[in-house]
C-alpha atoms as a PDB file:
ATOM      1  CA  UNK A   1       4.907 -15.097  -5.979  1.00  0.00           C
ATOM      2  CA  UNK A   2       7.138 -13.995  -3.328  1.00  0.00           C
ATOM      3  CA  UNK A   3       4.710 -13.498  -0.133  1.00  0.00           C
ATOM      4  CA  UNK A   4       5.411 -13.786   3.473  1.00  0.00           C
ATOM      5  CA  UNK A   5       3.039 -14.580   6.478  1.00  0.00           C
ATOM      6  CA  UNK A   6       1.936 -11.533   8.316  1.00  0.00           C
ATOM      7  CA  UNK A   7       1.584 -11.971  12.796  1.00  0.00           C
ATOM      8  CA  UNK A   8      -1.678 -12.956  12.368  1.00  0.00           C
ATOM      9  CA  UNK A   9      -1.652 -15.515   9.473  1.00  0.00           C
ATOM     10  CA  UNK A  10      -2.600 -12.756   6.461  1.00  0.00           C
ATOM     11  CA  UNK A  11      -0.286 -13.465   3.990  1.00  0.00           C
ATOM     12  CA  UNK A  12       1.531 -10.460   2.067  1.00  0.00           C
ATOM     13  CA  UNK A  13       3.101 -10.418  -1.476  1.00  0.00           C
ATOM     14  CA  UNK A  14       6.497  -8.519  -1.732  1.00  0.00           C
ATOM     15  CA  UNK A  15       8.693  -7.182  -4.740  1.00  0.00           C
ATOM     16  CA  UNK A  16      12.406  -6.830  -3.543  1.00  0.00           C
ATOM     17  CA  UNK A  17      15.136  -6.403  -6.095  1.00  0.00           C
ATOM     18  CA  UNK A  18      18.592  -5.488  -5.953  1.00  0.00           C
ATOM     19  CA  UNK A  19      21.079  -4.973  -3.452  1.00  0.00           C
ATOM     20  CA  UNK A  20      22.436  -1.645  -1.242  1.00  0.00           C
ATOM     21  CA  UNK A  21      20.897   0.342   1.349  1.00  0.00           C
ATOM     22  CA  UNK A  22      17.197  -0.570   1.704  1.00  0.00           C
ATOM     23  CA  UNK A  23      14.104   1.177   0.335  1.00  0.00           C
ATOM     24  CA  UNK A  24      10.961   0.501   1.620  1.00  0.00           C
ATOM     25  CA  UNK A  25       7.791   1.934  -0.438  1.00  0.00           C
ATOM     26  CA  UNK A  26       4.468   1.886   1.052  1.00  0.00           C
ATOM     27  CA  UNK A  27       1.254   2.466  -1.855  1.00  0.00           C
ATOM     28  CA  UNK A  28      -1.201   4.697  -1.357  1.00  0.00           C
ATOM     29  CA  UNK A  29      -5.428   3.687  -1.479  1.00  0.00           C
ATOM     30  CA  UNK A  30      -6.253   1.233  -3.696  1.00  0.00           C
ATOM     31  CA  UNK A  31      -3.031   0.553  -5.475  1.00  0.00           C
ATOM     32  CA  UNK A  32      -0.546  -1.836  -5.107  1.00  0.00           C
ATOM     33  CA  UNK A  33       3.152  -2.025  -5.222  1.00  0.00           C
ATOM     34  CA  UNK A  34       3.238  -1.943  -8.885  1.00  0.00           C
ATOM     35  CA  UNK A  35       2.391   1.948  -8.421  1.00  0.00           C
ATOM     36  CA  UNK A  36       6.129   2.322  -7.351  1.00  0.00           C
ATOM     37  CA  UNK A  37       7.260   0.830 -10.653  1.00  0.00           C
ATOM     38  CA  UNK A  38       9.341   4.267 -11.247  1.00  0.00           C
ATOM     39  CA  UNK A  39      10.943   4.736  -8.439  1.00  0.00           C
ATOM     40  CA  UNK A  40      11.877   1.119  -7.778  1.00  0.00           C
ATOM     41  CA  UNK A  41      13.557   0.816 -11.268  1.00  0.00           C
ATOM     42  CA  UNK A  42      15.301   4.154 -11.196  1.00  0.00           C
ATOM     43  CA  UNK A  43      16.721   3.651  -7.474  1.00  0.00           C
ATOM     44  CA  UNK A  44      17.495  -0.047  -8.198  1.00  0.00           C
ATOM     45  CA  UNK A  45      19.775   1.680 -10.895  1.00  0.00           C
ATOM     46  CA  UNK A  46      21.491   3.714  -8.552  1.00  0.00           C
ATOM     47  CA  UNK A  47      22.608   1.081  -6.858  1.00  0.00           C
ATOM     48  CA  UNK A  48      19.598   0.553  -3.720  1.00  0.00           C
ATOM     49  CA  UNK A  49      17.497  -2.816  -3.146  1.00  0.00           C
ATOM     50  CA  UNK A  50      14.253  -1.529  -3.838  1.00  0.00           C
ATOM     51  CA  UNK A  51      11.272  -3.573  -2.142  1.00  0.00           C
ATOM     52  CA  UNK A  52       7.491  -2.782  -2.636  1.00  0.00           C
ATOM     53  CA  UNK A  53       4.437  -4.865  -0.665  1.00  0.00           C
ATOM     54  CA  UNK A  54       1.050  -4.900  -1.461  1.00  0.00           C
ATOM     55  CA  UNK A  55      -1.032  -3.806   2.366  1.00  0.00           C
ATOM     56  CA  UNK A  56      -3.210  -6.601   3.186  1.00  0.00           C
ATOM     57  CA  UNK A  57      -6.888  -7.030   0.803  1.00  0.00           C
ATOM     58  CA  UNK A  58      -5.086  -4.778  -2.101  1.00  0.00           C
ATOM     59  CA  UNK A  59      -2.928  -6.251  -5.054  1.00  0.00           C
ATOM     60  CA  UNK A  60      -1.828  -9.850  -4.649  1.00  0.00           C
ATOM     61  CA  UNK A  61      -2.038  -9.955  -1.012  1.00  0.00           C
ATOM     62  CA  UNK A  62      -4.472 -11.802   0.775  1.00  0.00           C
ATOM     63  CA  UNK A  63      -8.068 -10.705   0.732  1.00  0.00           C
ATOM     64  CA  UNK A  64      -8.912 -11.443   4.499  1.00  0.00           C
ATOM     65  CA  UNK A  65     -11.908  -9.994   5.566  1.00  0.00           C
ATOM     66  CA  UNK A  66     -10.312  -7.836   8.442  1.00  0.00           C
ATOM     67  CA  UNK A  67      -7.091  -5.966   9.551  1.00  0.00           C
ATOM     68  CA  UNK A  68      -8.160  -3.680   7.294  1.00  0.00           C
ATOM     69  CA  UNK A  69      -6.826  -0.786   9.839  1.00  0.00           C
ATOM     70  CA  UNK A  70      -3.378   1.154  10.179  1.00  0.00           C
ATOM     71  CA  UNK A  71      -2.018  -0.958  13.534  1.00  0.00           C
ATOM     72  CA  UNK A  72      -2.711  -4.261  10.984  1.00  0.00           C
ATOM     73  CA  UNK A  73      -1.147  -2.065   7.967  1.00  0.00           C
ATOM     74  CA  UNK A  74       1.643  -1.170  10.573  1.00  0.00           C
ATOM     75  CA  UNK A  75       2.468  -4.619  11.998  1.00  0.00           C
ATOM     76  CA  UNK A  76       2.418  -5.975   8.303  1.00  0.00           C
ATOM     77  CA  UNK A  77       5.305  -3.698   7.258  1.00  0.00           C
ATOM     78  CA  UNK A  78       7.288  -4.531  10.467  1.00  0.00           C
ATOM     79  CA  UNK A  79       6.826  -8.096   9.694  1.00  0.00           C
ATOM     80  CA  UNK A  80       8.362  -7.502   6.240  1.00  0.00           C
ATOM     81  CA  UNK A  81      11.123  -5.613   7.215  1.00  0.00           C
ATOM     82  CA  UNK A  82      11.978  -8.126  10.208  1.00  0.00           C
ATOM     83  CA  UNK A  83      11.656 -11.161   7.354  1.00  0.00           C
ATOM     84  CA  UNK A  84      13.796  -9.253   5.150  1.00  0.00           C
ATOM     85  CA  UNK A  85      16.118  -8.038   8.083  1.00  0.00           C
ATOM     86  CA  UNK A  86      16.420  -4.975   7.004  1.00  0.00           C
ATOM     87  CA  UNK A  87      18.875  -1.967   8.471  1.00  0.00           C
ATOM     88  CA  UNK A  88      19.378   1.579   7.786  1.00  0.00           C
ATOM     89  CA  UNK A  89      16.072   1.086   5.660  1.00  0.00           C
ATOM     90  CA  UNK A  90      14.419   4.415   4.116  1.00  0.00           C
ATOM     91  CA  UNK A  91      10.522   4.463   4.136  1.00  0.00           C
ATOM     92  CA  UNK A  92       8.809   5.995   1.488  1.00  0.00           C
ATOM     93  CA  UNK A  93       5.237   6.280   2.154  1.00  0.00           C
ATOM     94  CA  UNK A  94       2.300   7.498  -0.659  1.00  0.00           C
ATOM     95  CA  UNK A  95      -1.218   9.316   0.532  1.00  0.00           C
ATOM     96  CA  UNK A  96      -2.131   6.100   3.043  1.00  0.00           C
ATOM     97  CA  UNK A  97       1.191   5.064   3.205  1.00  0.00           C
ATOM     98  CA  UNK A  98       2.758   7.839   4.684  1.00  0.00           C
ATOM     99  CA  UNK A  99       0.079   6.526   7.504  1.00  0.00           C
ATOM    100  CA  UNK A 100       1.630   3.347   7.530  1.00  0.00           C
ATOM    101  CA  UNK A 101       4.932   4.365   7.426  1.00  0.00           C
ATOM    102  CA  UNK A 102       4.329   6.675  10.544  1.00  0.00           C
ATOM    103  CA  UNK A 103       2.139   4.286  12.488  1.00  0.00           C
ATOM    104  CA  UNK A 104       5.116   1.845  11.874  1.00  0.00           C
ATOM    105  CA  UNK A 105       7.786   3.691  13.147  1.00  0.00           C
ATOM    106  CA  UNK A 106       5.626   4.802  16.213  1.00  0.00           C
ATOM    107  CA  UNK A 107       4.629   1.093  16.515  1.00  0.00           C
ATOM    108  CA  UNK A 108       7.694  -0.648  16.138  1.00  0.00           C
ATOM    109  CA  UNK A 109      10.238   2.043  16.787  1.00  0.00           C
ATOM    110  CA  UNK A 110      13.124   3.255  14.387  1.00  0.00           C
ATOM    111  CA  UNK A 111      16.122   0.658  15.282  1.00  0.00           C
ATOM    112  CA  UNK A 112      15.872  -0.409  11.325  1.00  0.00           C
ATOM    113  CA  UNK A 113      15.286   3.227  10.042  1.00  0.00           C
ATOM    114  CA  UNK A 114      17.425   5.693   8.491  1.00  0.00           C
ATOM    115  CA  UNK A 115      15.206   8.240   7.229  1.00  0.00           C
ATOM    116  CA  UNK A 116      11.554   8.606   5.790  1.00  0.00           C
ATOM    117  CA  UNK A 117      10.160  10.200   3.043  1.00  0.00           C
ATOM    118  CA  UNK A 118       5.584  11.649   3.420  1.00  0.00           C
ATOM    119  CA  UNK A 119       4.722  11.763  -0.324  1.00  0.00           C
ATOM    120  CA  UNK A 120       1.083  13.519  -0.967  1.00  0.00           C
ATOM    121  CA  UNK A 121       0.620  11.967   2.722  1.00  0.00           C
ATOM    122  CA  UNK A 122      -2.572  11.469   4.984  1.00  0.00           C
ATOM    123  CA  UNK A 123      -1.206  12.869   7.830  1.00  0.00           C
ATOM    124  CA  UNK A 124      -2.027  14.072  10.359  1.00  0.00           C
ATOM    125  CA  UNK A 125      -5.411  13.151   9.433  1.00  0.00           C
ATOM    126  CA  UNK A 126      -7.205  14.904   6.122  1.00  0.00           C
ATOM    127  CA  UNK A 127      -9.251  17.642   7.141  1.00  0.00           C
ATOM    128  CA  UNK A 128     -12.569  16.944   5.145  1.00  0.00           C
ATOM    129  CA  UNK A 129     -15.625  16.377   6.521  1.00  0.00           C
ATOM    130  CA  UNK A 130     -17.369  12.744   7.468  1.00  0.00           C
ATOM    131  CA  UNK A 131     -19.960  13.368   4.709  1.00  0.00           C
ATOM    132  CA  UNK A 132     -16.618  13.468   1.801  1.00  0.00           C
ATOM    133  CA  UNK A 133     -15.306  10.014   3.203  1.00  0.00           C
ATOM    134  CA  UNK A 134     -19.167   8.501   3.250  1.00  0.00           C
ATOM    135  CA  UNK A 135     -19.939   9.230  -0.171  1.00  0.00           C
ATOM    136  CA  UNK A 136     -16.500   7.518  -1.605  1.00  0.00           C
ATOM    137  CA  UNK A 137     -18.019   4.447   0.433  1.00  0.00           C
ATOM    138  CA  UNK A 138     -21.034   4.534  -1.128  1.00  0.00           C
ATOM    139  CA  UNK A 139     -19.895   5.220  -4.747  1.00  0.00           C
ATOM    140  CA  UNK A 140     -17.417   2.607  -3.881  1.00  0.00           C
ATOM    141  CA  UNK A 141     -20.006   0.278  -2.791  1.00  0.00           C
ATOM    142  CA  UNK A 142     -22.466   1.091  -5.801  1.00  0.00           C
ATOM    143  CA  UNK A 143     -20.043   0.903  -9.112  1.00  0.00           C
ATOM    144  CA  UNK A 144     -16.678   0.652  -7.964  1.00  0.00           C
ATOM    145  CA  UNK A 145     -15.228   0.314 -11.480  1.00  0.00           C
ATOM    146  CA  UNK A 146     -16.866   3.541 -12.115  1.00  0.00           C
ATOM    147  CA  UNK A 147     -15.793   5.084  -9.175  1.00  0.00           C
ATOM    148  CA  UNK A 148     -12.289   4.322  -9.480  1.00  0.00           C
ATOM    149  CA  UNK A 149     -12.030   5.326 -13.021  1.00  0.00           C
ATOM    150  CA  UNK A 150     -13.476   8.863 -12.300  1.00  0.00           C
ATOM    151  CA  UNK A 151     -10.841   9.506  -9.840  1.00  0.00           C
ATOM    152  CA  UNK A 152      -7.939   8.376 -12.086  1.00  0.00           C
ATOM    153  CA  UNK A 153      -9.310  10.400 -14.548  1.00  0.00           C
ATOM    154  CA  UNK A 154      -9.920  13.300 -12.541  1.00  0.00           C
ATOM    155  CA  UNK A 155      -8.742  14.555  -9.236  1.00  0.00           C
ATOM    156  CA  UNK A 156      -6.360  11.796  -8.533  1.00  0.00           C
ATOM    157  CA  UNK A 157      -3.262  12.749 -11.061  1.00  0.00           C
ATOM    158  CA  UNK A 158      -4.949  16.467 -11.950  1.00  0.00           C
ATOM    159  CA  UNK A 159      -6.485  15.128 -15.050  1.00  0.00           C
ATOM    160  CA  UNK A 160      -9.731  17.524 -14.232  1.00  0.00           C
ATOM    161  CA  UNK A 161      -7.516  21.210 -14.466  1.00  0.00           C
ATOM    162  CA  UNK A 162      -7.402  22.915 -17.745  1.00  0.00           C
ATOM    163  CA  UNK A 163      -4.840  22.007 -20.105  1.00  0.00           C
ATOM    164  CA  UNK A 164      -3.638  18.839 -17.859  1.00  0.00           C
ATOM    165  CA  UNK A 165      -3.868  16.359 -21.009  1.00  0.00           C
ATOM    166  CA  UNK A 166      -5.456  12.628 -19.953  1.00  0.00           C
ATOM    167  CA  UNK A 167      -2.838   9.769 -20.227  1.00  0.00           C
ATOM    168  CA  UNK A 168      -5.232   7.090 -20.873  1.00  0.00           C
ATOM    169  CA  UNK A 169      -2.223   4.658 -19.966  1.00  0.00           C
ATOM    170  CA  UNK A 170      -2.053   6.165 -16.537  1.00  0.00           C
ATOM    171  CA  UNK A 171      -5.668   6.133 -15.922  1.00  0.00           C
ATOM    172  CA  UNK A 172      -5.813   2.519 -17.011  1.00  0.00           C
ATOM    173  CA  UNK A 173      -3.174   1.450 -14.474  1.00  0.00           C
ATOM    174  CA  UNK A 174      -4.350   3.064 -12.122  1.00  0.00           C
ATOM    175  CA  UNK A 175      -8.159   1.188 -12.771  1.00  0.00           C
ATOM    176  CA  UNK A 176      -6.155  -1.924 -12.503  1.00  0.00           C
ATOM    177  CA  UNK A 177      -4.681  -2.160  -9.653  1.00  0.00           C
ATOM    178  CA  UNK A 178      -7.685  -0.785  -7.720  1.00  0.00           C
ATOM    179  CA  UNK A 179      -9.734  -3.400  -9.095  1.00  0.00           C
ATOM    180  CA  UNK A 180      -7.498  -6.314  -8.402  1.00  0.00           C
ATOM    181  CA  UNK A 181      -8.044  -5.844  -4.716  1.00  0.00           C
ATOM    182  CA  UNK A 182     -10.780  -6.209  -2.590  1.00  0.00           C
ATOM    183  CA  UNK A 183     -13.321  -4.023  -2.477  1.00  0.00           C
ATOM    184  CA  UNK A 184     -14.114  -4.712   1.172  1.00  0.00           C
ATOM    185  CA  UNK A 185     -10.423  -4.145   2.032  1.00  0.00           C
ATOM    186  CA  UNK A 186     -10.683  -0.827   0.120  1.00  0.00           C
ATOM    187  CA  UNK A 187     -14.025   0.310   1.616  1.00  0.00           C
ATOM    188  CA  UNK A 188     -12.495  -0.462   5.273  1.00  0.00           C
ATOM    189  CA  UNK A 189      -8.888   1.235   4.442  1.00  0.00           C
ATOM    190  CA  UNK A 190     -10.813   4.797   3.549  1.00  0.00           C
ATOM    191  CA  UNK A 191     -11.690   4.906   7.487  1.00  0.00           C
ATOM    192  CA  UNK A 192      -7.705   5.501   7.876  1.00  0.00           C
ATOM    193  CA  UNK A 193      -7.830   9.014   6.027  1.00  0.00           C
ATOM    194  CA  UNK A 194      -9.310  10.480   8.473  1.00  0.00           C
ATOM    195  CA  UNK A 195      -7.583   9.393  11.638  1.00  0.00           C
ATOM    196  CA  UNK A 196      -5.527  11.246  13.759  1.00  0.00           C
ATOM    197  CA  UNK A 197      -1.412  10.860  13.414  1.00  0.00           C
ATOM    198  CA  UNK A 198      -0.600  13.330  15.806  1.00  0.00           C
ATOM    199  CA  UNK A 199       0.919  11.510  18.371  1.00  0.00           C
ATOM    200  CA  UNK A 200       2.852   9.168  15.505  1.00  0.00           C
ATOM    201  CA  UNK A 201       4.175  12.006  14.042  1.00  0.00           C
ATOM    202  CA  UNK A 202       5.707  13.546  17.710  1.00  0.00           C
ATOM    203  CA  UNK A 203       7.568   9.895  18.251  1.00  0.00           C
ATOM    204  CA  UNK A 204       9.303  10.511  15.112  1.00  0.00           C
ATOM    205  CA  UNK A 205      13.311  11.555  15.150  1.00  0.00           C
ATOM    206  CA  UNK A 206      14.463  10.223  12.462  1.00  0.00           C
ATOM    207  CA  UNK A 207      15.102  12.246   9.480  1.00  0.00           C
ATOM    208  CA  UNK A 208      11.913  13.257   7.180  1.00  0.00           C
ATOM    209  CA  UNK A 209      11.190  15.096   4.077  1.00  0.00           C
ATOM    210  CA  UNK A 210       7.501  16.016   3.502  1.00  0.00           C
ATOM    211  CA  UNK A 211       6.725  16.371  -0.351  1.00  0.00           C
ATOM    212  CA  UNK A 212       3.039  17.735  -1.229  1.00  0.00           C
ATOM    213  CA  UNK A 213       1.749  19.485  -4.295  1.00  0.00           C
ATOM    214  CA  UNK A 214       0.112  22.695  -3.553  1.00  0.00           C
ATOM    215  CA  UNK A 215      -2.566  21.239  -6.010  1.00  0.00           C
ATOM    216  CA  UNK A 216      -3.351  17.847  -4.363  1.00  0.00           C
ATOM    217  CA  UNK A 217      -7.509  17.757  -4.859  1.00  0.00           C
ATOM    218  CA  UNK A 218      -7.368  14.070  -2.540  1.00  0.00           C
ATOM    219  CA  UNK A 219      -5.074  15.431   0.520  1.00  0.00           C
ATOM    220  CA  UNK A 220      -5.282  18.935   0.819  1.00  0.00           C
ATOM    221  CA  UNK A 221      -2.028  20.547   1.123  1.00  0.00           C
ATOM    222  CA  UNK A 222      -2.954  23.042   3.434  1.00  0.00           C
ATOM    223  CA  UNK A 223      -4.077  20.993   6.767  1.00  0.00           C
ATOM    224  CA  UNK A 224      -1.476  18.230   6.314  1.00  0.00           C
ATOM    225  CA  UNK A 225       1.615  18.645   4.974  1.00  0.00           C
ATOM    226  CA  UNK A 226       3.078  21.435   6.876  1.00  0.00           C
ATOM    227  CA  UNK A 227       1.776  20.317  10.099  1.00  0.00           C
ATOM    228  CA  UNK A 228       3.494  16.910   9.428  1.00  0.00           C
ATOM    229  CA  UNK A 229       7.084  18.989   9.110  1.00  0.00           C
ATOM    230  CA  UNK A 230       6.355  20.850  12.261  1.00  0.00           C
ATOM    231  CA  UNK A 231       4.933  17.596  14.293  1.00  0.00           C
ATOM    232  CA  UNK A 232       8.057  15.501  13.500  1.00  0.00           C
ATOM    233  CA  UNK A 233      11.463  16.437  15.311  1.00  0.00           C
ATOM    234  CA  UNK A 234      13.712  16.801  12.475  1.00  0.00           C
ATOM    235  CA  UNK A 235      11.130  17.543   9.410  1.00  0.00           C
ATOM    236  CA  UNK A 236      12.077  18.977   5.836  1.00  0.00           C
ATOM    237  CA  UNK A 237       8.915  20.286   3.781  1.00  0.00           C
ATOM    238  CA  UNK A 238       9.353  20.545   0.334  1.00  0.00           C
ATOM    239  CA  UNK A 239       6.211  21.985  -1.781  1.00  0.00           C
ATOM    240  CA  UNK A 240       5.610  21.267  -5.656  1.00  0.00           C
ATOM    241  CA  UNK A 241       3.436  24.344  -7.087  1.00  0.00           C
ATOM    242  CA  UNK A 242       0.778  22.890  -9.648  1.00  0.00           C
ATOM    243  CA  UNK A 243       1.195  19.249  -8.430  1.00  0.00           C
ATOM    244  CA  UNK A 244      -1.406  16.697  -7.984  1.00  0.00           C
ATOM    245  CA  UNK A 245      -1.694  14.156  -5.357  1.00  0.00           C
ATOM    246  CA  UNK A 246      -0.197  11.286  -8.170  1.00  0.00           C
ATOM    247  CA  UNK A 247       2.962  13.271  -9.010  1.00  0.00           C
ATOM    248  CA  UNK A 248       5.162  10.354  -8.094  1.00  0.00           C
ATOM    249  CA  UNK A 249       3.871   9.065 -11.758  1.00  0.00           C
ATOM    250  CA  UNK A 250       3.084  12.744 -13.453  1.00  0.00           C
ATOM    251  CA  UNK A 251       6.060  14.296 -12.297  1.00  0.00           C
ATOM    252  CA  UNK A 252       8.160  10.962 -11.512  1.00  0.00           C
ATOM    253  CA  UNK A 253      11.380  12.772 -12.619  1.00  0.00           C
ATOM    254  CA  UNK A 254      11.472  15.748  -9.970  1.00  0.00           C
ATOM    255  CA  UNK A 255       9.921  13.665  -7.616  1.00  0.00           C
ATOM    256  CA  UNK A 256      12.791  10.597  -8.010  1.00  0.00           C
ATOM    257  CA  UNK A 257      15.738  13.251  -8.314  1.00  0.00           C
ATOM    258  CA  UNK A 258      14.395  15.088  -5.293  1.00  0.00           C
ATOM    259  CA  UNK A 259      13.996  11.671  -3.154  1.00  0.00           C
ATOM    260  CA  UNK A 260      18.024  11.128  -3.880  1.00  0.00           C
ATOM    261  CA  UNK A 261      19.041  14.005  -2.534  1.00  0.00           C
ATOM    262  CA  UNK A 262      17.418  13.369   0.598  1.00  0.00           C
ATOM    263  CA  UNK A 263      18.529  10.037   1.077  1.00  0.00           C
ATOM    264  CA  UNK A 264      22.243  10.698  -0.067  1.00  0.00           C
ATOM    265  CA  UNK A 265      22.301  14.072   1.963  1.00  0.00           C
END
């Protein structure tokens, strides 16, 4: 496997194909880098080098007992991009990695950074209330191959709306690649959902397009993604009626054709 060793010895497993411009996609809670499978195949074809890393305690990354916070998430990605070298990169971050995208670029400034892209994204914080984030902790804690399967199969890609039609493939890989990780890794990481990006978000002038479904069930559209656009200096918000919080993989095609035209504008 192609890992590299993260500041403080955790040791984080990397996809990076192809050659070009960079793109840098950060998963959201509890997937992996194989939930960017799409995307990294489709932009590798038009001509980028795609590369994917699993955050520390999820996928094929190390399953270290702590870190499991977005300054650890944050440091990990810089140390990928420095071991890579990358310029002129373009972040792409998912639900909790539009956290770590933002905490990275606040952390680490944007001297390697062209532009970013908040898909479904966590910030500025998800306005639910302590008890919501609590009771995922303790169904995670109690069955969490029961736990994750429910919200694959429900709220997650909009299985639970009338009419939606289950992809039982979908909901399988989905069940994977939580499982593979750690579940203390993934109990820790739900703390981040809830944090305040305000102050990441105001560092930020780069370039950034803010994509959110109107019918995201897991980050509700309302309280985050428009005040992401308006926190950041030079924000674009672009809003999907009807989609769920997964549409990178239900509605891959819109979503892909929508993330070249930002990065090629």
């Amino acid at each position: 496997m192609t890992t590299l060793t993260s500041t403080d010895g955790t040791e984080i497993f990397y996809k990076d194909w192809g050659a070009g411009q960079p793109i840098v996609f950060s998963h959201g809670w509890p997937l992996s880098a194989d939930d960017w499978d799409n995307q990294m195949l489709f932009f590798l074809a038009q001509g980028f080098r795609v590369i994917a890393h699993d955050r520390r305690g999820h996928g094929r990354s190390a399953q270290v007992s702590g870190g499991h916070d977005m300054d650890h998430y944050a440091d990990d990605l810089a140390a990928l991009t420095a071991h890579l070298d990358l310029r002129d990169a373009i972040h792409v971050g998912h639900s909790a990695g539009g956290g770590e995208v933002v905490r990275y670029l606040s952390r680490h400034g944007e001297s390697r950074v062209a532009k970013i892209a908040l898909i479904s994204s966590i910030t500025p914080g998800v306005p639910l209330p302590p008890e919501v984030f609590d009771g995922m902790r303790a169904q995670l804690a109690a069955n969490r191959s029961d736990f994750y399967r429910g919200v694959a199969s429900g709220p997650f890609y909009g299985f639970d709306r009338p009419g939606a039609g289950l992809s039982e493939a979908v909901v399988q890989n989905w069940w994977r690649q939580g499982m593979v990780g750690s579940a203390k890794a993934q109990y820790d990481c739900i703390a981040t959902f809830g944090a305040d990006y305000t102050g990441d978000l105001e560092k930020i002038t780069v370039p950034v397009l803010v994509m959110h479904g109107d019918d995201d069930q897991i980050v509700p559209y309302a309280g985050t993604a428009p005040r992401t656009a308006d926190l950041v200096r030079n924000g674009a918000l672009k809003t999907y009626a009807g989609f769920p919080h997964g549409m990178p993989t239900t509605q891959a095609d819109t979503i892909n054709t929508d993330l070249l035209a930002f990065i090629r504008t």
